[in-house]
Protein backbone atom coordinates (compact mmCIF):
# COMPACT_ATOMS: atom_id res chain seq x y z
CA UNK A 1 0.00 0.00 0.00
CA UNK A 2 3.00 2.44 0.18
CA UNK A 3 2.07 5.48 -1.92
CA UNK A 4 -1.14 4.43 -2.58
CA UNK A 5 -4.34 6.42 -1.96
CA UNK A 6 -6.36 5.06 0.68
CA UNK A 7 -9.91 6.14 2.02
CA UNK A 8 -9.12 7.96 4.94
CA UNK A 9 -9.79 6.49 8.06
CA UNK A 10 -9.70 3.08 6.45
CA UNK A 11 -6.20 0.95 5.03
CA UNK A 12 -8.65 -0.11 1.83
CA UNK A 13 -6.96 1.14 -1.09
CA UNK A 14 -8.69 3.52 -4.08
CA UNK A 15 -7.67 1.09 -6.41
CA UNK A 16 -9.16 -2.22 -4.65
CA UNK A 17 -12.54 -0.35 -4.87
CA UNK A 18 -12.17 0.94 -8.94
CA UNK A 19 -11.00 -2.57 -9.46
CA UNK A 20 -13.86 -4.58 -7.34
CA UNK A 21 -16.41 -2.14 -8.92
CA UNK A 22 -14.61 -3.26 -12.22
CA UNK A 23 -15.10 -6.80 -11.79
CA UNK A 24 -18.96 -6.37 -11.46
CA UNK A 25 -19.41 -6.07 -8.07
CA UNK A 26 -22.10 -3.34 -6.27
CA UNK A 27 -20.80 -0.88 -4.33
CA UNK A 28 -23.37 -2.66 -1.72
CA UNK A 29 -21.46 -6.22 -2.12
CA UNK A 30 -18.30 -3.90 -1.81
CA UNK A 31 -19.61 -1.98 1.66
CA UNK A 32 -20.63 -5.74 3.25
CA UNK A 33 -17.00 -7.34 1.98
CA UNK A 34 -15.39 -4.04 3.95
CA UNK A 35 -17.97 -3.13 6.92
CA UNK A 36 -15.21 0.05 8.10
CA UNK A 37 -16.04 1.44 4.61
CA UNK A 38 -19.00 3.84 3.48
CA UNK A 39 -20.44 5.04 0.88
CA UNK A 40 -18.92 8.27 0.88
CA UNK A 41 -15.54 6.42 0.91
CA UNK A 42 -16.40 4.33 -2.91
CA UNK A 43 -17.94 7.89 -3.95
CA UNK A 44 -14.75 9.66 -2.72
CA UNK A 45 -12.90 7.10 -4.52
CA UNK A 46 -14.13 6.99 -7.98
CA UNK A 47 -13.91 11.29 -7.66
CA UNK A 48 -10.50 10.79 -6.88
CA UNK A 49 -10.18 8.30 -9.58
CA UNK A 50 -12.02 11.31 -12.23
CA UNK A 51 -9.66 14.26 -11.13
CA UNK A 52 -6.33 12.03 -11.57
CA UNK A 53 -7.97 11.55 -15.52
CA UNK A 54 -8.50 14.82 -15.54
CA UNK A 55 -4.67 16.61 -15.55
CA UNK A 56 -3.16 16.07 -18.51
CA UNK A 57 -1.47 12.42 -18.39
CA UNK A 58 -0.53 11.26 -21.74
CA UNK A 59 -0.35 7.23 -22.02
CA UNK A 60 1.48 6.55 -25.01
CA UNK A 61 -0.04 3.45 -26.97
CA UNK A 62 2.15 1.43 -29.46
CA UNK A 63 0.68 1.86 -33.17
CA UNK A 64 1.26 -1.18 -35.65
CA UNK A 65 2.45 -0.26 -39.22
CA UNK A 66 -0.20 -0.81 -41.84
């Protein structure tokens, strides 16, 4: 978890969330799996997840020659 955003007041990770919520699961199946979590904390992470996206982070992508 070292450098990794957590939701505060919790050790559960921004990413575990984006990726259980990924996967298909509820954010309800999510709050029973992780009872110290709340709904503000999977809203707070998916905001956090939207203003990282938002600054200007260029992934470069590998084109094939045609």
């Amino acid at each position: 978890m070292t450098g990794k955003p957590v939701i505060s007041g919790t050790r559960i990770t921004v990413e575990l969330i984006l990726e259980k919520l990924a996967a298909g699961e509820t954010p309800q199946q999510i709050l029973e799996a992780h009872p110290r979590l709340t709904d503000e904390g999977i809203k707070a992470a998916l905001a956090f997840a939207a203003q990282a996206l938002r600054y200007d982070v260029v992934y470069p992508t590998i084109e094939k020659a045609s």
